[in-house]
N, C-alpha and C. Protein backbone atom coordinates (compact mmCIF):
# COMPACT_ATOMS: atom_id res chain seq x y z
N UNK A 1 -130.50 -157.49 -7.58
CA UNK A 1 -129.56 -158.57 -7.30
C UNK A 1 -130.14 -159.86 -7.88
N UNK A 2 -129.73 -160.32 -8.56
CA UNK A 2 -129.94 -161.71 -9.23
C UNK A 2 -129.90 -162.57 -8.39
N UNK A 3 -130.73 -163.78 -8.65
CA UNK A 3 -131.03 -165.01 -7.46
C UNK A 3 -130.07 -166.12 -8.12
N UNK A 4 -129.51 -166.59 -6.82
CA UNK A 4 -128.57 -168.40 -7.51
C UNK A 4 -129.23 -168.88 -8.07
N UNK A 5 -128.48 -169.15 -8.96
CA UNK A 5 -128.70 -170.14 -10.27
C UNK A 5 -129.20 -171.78 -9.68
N UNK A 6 -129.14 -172.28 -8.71
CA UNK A 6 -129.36 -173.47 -8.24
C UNK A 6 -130.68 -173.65 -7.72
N UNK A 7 -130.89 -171.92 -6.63
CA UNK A 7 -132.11 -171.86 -6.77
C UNK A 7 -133.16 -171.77 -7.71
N UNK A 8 -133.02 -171.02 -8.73
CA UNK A 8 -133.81 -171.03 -9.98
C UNK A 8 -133.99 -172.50 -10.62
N UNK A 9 -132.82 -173.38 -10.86
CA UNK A 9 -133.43 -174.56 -11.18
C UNK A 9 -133.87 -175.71 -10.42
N UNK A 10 -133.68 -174.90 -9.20
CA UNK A 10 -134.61 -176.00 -8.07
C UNK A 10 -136.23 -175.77 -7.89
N UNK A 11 -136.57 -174.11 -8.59
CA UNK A 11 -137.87 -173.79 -8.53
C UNK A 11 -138.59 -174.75 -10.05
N UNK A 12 -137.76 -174.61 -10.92
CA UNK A 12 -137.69 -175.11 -12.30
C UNK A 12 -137.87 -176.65 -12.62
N UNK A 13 -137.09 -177.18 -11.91
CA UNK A 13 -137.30 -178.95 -12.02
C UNK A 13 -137.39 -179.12 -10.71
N UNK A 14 -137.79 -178.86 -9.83
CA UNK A 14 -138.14 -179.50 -8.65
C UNK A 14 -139.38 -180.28 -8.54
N UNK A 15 -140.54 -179.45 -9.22
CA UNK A 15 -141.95 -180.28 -9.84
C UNK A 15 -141.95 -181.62 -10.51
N UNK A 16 -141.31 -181.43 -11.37
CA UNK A 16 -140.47 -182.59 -12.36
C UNK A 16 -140.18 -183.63 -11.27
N UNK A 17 -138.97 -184.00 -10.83
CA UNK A 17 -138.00 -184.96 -9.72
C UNK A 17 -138.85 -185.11 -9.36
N UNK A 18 -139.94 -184.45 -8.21
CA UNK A 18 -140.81 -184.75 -7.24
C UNK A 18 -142.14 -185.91 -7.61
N UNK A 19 -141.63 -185.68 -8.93
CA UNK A 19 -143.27 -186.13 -10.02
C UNK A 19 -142.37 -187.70 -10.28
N UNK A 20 -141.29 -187.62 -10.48
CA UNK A 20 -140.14 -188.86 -11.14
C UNK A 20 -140.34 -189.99 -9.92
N UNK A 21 -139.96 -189.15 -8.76
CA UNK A 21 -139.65 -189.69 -7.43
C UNK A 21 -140.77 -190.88 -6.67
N UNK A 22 -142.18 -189.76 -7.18
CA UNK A 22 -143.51 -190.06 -6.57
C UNK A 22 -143.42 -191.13 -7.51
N UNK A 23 -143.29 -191.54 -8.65
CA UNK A 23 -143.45 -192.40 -9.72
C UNK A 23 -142.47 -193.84 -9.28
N UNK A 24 -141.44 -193.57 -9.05
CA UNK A 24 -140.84 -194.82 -8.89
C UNK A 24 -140.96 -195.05 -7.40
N UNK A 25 -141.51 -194.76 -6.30
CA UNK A 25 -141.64 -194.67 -5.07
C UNK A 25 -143.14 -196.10 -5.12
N UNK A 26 -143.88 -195.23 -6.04
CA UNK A 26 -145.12 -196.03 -6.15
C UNK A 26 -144.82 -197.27 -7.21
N UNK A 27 -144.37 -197.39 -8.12
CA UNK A 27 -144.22 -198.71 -8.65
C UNK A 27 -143.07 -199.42 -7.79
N UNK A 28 -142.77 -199.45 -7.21
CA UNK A 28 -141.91 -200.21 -6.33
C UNK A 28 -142.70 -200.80 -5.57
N UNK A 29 -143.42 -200.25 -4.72
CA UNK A 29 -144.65 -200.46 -3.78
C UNK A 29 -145.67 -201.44 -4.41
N UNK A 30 -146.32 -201.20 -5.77
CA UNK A 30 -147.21 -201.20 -6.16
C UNK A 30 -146.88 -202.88 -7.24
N UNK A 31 -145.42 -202.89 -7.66
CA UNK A 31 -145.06 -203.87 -8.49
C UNK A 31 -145.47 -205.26 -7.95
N UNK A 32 -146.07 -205.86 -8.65
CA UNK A 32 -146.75 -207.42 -8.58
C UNK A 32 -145.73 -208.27 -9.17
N UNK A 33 -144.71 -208.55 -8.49
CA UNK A 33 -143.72 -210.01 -8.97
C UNK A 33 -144.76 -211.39 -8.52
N UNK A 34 -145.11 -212.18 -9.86
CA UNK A 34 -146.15 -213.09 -9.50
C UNK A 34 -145.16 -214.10 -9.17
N UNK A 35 -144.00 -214.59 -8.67
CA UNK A 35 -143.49 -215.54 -7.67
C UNK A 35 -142.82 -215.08 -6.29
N UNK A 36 -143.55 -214.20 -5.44
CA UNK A 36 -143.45 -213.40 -4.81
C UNK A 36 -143.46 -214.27 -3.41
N UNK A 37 -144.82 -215.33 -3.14
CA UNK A 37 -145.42 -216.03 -2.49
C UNK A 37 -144.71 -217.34 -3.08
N UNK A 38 -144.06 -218.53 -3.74
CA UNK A 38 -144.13 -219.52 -3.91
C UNK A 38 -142.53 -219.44 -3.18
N UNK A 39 -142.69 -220.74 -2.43
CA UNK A 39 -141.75 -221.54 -1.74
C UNK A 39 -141.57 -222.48 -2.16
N UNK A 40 -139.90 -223.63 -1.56
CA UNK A 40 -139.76 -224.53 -2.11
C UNK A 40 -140.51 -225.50 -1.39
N UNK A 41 -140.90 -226.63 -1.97
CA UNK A 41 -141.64 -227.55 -1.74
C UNK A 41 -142.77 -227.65 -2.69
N UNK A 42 -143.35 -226.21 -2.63
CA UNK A 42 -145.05 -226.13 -3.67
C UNK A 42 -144.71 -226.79 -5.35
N UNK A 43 -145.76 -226.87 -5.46
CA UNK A 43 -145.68 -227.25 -7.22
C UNK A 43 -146.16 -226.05 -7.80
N UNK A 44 -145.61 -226.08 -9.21
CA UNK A 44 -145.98 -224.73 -9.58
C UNK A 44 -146.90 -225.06 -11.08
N UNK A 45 -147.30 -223.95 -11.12
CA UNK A 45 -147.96 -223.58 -13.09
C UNK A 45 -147.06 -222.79 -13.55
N UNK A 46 -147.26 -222.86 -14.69
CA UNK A 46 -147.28 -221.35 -15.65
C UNK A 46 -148.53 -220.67 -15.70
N UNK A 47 -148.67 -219.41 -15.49
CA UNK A 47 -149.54 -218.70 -15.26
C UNK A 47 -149.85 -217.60 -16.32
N UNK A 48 -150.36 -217.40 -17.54
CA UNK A 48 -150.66 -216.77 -18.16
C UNK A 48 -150.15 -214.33 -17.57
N UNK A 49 -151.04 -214.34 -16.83
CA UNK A 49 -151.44 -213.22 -15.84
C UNK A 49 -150.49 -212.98 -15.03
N UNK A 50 -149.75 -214.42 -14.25
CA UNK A 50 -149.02 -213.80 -12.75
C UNK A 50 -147.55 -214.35 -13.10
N UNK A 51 -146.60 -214.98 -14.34
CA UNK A 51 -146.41 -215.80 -14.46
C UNK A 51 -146.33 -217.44 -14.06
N UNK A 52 -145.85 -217.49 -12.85
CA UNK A 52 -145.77 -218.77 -12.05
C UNK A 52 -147.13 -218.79 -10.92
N UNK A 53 -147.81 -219.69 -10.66
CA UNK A 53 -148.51 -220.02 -9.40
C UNK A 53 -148.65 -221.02 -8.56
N UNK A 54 -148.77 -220.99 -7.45
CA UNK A 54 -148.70 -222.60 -6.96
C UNK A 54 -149.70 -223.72 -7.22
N UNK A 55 -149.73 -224.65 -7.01
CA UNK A 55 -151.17 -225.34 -7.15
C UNK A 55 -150.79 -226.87 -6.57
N UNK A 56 -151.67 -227.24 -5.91
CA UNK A 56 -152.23 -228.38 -5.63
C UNK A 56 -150.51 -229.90 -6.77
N UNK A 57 -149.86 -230.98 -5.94
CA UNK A 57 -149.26 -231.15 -6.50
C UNK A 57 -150.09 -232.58 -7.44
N UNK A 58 -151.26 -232.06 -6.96
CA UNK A 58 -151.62 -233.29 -7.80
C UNK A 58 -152.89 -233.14 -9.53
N UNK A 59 -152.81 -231.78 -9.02
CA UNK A 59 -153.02 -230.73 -9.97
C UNK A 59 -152.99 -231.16 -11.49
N UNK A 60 -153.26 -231.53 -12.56
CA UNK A 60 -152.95 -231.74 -13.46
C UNK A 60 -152.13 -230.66 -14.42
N UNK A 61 -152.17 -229.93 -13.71
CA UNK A 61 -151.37 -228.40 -14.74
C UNK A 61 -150.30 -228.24 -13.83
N UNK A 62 -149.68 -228.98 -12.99
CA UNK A 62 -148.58 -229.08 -12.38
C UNK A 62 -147.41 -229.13 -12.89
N UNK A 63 -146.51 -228.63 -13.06
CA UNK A 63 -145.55 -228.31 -14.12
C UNK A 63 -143.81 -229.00 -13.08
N UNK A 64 -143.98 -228.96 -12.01
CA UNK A 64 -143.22 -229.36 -11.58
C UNK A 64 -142.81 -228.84 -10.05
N UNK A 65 -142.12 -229.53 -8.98
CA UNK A 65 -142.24 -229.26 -7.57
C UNK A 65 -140.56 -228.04 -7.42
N UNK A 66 -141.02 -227.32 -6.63
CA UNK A 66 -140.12 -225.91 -6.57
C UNK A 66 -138.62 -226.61 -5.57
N UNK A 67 -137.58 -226.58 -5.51
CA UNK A 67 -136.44 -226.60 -5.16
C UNK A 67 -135.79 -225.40 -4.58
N UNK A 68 -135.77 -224.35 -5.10
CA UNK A 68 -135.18 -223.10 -4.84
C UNK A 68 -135.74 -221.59 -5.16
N UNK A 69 -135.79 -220.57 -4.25
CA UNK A 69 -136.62 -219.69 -4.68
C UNK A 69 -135.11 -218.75 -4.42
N UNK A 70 -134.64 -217.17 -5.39
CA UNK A 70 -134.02 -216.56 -5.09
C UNK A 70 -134.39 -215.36 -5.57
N UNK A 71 -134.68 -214.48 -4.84
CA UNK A 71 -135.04 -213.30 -5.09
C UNK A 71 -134.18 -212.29 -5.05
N UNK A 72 -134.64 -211.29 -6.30
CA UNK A 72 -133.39 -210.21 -6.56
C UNK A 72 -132.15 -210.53 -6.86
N UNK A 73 -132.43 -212.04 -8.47
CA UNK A 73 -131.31 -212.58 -9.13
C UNK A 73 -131.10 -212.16 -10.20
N UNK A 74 -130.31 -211.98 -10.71
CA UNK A 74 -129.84 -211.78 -12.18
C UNK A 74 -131.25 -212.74 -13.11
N UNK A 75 -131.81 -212.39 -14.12
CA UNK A 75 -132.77 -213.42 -14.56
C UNK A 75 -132.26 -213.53 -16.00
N UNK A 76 -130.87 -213.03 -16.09
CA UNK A 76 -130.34 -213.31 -17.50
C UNK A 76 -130.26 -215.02 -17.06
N UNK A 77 -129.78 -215.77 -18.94
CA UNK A 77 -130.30 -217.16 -19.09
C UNK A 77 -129.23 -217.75 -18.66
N UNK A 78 -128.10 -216.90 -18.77
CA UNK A 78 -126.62 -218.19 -17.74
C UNK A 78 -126.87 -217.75 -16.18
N UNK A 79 -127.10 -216.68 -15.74
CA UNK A 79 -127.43 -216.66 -14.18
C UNK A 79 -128.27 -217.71 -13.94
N UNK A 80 -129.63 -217.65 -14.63
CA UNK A 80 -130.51 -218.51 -14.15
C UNK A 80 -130.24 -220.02 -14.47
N UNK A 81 -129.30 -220.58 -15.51
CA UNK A 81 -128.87 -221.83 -15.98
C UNK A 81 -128.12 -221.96 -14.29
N UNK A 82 -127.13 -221.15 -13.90
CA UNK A 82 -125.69 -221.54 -13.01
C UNK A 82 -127.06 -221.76 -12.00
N UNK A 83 -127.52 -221.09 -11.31
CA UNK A 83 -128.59 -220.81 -10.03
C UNK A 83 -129.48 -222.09 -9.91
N UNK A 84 -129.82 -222.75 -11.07
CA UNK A 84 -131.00 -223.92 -10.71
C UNK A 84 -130.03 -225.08 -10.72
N UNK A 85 -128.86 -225.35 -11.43
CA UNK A 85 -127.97 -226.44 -11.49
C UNK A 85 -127.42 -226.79 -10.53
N UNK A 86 -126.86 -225.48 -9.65
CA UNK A 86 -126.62 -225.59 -8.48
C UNK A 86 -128.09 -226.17 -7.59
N UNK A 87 -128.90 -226.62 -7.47
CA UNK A 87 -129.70 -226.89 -7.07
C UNK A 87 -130.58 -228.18 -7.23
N UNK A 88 -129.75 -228.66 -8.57
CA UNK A 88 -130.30 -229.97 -9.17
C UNK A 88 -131.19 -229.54 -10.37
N UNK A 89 -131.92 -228.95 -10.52
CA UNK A 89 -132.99 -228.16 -11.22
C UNK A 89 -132.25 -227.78 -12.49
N UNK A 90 -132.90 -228.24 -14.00
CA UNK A 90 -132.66 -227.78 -15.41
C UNK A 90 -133.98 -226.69 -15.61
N UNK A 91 -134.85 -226.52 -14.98
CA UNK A 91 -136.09 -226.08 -15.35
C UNK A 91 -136.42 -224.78 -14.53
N UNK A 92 -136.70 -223.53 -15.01
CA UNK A 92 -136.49 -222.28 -14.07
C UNK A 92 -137.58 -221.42 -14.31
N UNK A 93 -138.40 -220.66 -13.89
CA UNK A 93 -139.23 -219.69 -13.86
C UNK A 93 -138.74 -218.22 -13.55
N UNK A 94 -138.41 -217.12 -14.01
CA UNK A 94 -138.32 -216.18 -12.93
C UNK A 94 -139.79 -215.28 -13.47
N UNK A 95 -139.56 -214.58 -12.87
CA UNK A 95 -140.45 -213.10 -12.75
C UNK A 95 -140.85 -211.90 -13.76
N UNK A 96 -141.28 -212.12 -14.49
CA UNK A 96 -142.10 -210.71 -15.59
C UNK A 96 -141.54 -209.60 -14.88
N UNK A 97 -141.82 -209.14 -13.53
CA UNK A 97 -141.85 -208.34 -13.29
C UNK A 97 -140.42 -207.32 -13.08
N UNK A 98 -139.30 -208.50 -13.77
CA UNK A 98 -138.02 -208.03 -13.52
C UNK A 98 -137.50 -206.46 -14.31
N UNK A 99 -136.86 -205.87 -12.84
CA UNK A 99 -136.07 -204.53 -13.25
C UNK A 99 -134.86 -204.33 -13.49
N UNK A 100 -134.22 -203.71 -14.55
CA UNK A 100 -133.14 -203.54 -14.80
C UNK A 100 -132.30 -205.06 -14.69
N UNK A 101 -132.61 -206.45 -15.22
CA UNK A 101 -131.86 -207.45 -15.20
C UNK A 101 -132.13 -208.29 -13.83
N UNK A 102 -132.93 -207.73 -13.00
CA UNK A 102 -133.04 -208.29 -11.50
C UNK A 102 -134.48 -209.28 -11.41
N UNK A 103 -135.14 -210.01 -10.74
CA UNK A 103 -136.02 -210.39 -10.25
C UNK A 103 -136.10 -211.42 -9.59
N UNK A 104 -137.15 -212.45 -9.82
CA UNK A 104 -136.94 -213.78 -8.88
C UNK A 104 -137.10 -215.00 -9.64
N UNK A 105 -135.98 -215.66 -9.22
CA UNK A 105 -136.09 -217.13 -10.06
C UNK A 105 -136.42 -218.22 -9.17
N UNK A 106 -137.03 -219.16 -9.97
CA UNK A 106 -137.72 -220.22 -9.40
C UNK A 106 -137.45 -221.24 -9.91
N UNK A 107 -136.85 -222.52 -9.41
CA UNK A 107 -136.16 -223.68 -9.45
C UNK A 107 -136.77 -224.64 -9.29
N UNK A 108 -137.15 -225.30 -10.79
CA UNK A 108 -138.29 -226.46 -10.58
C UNK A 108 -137.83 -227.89 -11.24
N UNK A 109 -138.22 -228.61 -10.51
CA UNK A 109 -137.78 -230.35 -10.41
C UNK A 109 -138.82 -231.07 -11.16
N UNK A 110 -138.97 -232.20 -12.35
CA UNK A 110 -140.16 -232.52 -12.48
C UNK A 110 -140.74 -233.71 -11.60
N UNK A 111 -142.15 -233.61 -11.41
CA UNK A 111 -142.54 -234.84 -10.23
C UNK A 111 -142.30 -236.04 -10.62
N UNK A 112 -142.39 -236.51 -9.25
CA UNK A 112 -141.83 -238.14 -9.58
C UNK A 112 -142.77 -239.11 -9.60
């Protein structure tokens, strides 16, 4: 008697999926969005490594004081244009670490 066909390719790619699964389970977990931690108020850098970081606002590598943080935004360049305008903000940071079009944008004012 021949075995279901569903079973056979569940013995077949089940290794596979399980291997796919474990993979995006752990970079999810594991993903470093370097504006993860910055709130509004902080001043920020550009950060080579993390992209954005906070720093001290008197900082000389102070790039400008944060207004708006939104996470899990569109980080295309008219999302992020509409998102900081609404906010007062021409000047935007988001996230390297963005998936599939998503990550976090950061809304920066220059100091006064």
């Amino acid at each position: 008697m021949p075995k279901p066909a569903s079973a056979s390719n569940l013995r077949r790619f089940g290794p596979l999926l399980l291997a796919v699964l474990a993979f995006l389970v752990f970079r999810a977990v594991t993903s470093d969005d370097g504006a993860q931690d910055i709130t509004p108020g902080q001043c920020v850098t550009a950060d080579p490594a993390r992209d954005v970081r906070a720093v001290d606002c008197s900082d000389p590598s102070a790039l400008g004081k944060v207004v708006f943080v939104q996470r899990e935004a569109f980080t295309d360049d008219s999302s992020v244009r509409r998102i900081c305008s609404d906010h007062g903000s021409t000047r935007a940071f988001t996230s390297a670490a963005s998936q599939g079009g998503t990550g976090t944008v950061v809304c920066v004012v220059p100091l006064s």
